[in-house]
PDB file of N, CA and C in Angstrom:
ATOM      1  N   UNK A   1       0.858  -1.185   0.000  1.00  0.00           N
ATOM      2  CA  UNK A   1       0.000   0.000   0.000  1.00  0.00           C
ATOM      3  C   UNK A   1       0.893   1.234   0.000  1.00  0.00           C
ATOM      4  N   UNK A   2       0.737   2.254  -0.716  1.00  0.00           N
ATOM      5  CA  UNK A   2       1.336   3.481  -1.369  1.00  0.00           C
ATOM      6  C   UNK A   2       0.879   4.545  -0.230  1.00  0.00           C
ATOM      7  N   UNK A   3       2.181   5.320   0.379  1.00  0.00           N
ATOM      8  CA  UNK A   3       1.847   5.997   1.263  1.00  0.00           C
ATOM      9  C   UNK A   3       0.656   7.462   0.235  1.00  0.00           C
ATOM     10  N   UNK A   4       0.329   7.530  -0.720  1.00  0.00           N
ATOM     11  CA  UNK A   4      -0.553   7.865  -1.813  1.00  0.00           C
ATOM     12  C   UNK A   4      -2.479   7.600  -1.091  1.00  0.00           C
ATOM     13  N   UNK A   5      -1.973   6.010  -1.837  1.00  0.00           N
ATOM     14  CA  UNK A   5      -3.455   6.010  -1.344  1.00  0.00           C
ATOM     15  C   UNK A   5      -3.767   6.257  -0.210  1.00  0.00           C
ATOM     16  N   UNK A   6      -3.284   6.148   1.145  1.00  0.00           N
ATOM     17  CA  UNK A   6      -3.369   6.545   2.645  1.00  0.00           C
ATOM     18  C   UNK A   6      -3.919   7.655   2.600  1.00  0.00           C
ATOM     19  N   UNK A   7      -2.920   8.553   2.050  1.00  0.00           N
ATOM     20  CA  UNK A   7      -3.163  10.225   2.375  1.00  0.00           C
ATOM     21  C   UNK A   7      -5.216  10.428   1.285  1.00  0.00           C
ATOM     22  N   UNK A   8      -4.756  10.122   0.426  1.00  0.00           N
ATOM     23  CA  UNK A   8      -6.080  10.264  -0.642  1.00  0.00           C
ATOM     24  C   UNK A   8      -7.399   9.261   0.427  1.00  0.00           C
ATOM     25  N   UNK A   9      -7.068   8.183   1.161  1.00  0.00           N
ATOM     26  CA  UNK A   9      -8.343   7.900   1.694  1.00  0.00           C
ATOM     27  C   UNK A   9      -8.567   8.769   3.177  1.00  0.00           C
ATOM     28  N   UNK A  10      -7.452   9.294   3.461  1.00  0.00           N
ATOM     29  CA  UNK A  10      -7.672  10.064   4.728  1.00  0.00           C
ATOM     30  C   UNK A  10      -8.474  11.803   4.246  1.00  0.00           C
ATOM     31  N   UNK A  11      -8.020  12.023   2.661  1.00  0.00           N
ATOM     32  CA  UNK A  11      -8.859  12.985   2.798  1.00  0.00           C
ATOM     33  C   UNK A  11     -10.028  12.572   1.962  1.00  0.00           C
ATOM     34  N   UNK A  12     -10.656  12.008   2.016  1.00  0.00           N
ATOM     35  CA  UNK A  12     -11.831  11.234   1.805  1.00  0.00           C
ATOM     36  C   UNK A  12     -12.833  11.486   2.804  1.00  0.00           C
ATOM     37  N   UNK A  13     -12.262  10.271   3.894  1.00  0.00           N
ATOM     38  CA  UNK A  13     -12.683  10.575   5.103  1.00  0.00           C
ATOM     39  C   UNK A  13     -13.047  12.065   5.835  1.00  0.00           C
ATOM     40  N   UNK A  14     -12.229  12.643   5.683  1.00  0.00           N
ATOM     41  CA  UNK A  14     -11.707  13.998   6.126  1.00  0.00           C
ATOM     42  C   UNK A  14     -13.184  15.068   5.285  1.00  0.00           C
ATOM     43  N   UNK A  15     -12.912  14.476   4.828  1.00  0.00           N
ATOM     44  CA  UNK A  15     -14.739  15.275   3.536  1.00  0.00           C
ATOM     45  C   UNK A  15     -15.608  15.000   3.579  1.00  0.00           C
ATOM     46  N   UNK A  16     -15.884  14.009   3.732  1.00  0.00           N
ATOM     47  CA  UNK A  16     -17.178  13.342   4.308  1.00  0.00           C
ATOM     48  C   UNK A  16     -17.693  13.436   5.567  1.00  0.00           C
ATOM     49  N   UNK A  17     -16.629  13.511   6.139  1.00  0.00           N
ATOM     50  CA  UNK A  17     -16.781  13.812   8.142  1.00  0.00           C
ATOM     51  C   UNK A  17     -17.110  15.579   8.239  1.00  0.00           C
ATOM     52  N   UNK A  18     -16.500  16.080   7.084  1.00  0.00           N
ATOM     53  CA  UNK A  18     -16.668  17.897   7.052  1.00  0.00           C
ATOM     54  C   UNK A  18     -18.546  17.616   6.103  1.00  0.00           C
ATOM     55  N   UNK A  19     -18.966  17.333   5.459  1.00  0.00           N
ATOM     56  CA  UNK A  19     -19.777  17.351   4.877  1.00  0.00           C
ATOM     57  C   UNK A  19     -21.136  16.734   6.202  1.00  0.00           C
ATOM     58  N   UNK A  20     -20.994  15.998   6.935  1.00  0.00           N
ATOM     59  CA  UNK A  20     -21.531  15.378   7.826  1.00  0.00           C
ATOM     60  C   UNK A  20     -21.814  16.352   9.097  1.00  0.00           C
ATOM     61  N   UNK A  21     -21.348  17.331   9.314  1.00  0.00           N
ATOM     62  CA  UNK A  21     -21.038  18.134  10.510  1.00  0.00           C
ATOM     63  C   UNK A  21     -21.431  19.151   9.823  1.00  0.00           C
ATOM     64  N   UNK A  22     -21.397  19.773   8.024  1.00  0.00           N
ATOM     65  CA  UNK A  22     -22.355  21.103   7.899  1.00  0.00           C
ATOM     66  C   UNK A  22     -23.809  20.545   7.716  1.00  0.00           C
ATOM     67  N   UNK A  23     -23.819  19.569   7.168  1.00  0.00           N
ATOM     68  CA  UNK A  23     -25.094  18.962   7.343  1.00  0.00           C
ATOM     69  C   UNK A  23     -26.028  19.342   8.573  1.00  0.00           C
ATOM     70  N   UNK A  24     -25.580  18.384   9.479  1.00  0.00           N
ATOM     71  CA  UNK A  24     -25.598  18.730  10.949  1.00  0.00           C
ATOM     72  C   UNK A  24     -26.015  19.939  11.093  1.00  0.00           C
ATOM     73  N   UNK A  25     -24.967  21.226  11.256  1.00  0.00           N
ATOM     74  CA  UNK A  25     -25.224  22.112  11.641  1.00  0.00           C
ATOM     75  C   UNK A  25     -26.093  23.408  11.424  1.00  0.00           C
ATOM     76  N   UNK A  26     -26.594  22.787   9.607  1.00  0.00           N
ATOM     77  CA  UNK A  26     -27.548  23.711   9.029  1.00  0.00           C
ATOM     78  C   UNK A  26     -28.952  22.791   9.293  1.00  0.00           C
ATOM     79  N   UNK A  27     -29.061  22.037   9.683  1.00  0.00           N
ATOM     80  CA  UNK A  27     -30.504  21.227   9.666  1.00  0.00           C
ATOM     81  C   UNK A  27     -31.371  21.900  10.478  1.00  0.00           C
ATOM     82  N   UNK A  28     -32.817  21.627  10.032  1.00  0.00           N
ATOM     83  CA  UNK A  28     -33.850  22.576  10.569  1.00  0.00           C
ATOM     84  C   UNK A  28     -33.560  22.085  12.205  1.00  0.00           C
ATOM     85  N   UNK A  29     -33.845  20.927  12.595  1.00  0.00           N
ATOM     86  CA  UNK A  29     -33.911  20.354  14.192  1.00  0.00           C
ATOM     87  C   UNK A  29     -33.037  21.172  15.208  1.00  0.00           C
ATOM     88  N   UNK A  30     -31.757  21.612  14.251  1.00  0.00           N
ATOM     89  CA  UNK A  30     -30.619  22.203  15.557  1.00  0.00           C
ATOM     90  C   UNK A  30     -31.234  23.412  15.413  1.00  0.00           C
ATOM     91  N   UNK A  31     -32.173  23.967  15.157  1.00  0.00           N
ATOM     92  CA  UNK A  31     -31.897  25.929  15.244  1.00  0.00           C
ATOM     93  C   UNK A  31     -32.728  26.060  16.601  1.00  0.00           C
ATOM     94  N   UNK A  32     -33.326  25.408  16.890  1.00  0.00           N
ATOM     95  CA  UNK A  32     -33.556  26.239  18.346  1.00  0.00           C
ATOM     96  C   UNK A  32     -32.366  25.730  19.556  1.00  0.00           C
ATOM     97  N   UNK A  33     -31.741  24.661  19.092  1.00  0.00           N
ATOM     98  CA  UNK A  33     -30.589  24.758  20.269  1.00  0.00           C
ATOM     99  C   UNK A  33     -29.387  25.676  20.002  1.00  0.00           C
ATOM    100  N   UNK A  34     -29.055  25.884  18.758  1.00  0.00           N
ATOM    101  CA  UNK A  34     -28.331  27.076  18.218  1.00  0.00           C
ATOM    102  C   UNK A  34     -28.551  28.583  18.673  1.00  0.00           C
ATOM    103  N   UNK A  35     -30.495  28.793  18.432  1.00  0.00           N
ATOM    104  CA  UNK A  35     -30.946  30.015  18.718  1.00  0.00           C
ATOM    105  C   UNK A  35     -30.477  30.197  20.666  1.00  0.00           C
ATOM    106  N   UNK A  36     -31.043  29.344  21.390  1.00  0.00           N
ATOM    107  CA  UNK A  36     -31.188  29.505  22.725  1.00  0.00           C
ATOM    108  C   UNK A  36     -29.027  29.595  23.146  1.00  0.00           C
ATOM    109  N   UNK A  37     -28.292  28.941  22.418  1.00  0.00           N
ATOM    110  CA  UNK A  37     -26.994  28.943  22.560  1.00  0.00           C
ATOM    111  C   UNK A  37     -26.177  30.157  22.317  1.00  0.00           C
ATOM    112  N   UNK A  38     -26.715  31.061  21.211  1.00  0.00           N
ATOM    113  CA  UNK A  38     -26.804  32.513  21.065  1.00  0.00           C
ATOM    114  C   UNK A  38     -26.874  33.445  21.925  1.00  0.00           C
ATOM    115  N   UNK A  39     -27.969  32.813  22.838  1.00  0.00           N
ATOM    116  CA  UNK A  39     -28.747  33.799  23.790  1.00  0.00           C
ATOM    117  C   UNK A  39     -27.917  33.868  25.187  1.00  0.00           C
ATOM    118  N   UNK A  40     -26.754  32.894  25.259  1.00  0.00           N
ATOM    119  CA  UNK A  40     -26.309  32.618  26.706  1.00  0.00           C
ATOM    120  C   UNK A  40     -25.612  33.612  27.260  1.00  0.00           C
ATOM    121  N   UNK A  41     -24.930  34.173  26.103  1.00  0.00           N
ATOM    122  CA  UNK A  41     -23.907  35.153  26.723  1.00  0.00           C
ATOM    123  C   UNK A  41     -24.888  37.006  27.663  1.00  0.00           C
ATOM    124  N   UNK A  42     -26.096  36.685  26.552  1.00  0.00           N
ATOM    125  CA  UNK A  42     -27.281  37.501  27.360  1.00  0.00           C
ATOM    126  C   UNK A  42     -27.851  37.478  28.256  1.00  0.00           C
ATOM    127  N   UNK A  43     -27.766  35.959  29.269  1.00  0.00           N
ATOM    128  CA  UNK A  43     -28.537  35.551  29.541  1.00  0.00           C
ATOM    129  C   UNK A  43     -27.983  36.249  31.274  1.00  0.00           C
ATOM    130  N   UNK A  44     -29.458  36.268  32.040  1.00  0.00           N
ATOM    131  CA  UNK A  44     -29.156  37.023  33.561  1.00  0.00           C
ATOM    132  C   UNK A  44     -28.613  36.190  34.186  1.00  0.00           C
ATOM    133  N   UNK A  45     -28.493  35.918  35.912  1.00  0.00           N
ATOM    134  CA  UNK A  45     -28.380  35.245  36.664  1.00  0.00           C
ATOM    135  C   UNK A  45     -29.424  33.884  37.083  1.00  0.00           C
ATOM    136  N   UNK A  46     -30.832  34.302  36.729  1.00  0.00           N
ATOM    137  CA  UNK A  46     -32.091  33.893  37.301  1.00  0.00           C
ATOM    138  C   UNK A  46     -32.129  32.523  35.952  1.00  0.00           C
ATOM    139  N   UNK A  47     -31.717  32.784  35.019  1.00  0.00           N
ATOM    140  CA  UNK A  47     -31.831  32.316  33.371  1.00  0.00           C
ATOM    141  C   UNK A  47     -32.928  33.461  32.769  1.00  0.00           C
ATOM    142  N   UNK A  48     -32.674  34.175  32.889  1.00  0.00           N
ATOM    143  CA  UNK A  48     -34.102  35.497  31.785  1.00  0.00           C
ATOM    144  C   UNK A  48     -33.027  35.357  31.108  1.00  0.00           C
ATOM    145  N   UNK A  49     -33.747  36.111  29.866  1.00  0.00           N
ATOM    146  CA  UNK A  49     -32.790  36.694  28.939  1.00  0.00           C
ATOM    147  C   UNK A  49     -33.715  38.046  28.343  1.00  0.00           C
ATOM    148  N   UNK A  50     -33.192  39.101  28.567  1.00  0.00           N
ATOM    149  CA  UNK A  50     -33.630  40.432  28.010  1.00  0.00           C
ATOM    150  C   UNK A  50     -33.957  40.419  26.591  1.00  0.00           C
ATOM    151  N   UNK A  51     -35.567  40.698  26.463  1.00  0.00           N
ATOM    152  CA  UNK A  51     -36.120  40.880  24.881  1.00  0.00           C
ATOM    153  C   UNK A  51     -36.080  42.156  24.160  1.00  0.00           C
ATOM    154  N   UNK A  52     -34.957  42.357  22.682  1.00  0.00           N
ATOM    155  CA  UNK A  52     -34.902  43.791  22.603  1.00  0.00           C
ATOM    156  C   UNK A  52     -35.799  44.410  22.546  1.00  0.00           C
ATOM    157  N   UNK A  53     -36.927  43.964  22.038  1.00  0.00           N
ATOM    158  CA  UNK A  53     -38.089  45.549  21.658  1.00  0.00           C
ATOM    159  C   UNK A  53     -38.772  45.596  22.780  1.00  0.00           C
ATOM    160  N   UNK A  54     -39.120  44.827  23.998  1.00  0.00           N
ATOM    161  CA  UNK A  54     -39.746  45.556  25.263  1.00  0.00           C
ATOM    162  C   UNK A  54     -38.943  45.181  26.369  1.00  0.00           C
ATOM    163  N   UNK A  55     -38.307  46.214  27.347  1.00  0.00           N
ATOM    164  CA  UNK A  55     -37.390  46.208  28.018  1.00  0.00           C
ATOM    165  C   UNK A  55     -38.557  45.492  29.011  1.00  0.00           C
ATOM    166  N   UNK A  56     -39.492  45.511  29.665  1.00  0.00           N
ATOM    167  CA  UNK A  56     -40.031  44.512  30.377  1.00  0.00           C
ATOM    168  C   UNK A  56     -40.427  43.061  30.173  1.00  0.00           C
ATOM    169  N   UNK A  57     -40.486  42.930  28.934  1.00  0.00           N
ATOM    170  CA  UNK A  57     -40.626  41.298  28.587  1.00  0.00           C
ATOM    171  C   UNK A  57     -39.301  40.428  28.459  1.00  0.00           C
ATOM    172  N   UNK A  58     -39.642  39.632  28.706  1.00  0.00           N
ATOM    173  CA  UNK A  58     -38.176  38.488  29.071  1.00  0.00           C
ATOM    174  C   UNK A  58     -38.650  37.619  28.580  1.00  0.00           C
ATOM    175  N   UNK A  59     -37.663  36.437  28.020  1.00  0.00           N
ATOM    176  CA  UNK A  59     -37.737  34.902  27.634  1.00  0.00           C
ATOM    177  C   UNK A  59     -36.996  34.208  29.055  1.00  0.00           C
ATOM    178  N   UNK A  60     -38.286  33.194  28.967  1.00  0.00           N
ATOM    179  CA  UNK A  60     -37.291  31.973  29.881  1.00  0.00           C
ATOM    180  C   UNK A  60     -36.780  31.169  29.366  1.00  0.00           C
ATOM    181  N   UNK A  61     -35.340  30.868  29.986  1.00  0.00           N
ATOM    182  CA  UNK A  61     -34.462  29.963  28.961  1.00  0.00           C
ATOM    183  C   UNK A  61     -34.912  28.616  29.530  1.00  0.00           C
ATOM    184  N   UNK A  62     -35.110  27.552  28.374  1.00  0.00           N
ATOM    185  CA  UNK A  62     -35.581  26.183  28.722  1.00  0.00           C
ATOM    186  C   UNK A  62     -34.301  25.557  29.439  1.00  0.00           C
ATOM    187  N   UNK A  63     -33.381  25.519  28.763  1.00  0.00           N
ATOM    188  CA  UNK A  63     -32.123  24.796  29.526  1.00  0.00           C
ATOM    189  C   UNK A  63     -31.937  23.386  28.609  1.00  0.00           C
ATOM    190  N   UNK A  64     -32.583  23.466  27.480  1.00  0.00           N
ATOM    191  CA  UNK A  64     -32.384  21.940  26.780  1.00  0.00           C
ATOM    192  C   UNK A  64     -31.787  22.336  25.261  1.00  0.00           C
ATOM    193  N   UNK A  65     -30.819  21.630  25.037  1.00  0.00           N
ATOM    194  CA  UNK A  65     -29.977  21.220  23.522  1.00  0.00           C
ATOM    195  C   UNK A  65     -28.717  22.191  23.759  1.00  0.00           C
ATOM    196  N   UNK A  66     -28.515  22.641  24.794  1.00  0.00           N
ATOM    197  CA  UNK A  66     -27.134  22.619  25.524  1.00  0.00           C
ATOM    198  C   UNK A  66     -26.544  22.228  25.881  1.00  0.00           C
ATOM    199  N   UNK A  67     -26.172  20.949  26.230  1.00  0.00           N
ATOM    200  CA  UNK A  67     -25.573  20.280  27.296  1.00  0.00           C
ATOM    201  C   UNK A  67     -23.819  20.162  27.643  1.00  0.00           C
ATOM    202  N   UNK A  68     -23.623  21.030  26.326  1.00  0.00           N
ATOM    203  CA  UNK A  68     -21.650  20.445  26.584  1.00  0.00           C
ATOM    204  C   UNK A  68     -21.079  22.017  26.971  1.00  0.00           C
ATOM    205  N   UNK A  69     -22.338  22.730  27.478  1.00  0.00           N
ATOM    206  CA  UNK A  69     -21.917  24.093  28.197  1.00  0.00           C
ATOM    207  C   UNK A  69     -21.813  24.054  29.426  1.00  0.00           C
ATOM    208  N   UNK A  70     -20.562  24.482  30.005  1.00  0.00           N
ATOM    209  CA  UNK A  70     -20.553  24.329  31.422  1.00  0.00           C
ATOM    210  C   UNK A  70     -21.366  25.526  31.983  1.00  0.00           C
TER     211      UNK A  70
END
């Protein structure tokens, strides 16, 4: 085996594993764990998160499709 084909099946792999992960990351299912993952760095002490157009309305953050956030 040709140190050739190695490299050519590693970037194979390597493309398919990148193609697999934008997949992933544009799919309809992830956007509300994306959207709410957005929101963290906004987010209060209590979990609110401040809504721009009325300074008295707040979202409560669910706390789900986060999990590898400490």
């Amino acid at each position: 085996m040709d140190i050739n084909i190695f490299r050519g099946a590693i970037l194979l792999i390597l493309i398919f594993a990148f193609l697999g992960l934008w997949a992933w990351a544009w799919s309809g299912k992830r956007k509300s764990a994306f959207r709410e993952a957005s929101m963290l760095p906004l987010e209060e002490d209590g979990g609110v998160i401040p809504n721009d157009e009325d300074p008295t309305d707040v979202i409560q953050s669910k706390g789900q499709g986060v999990s590898h956030v400490n």
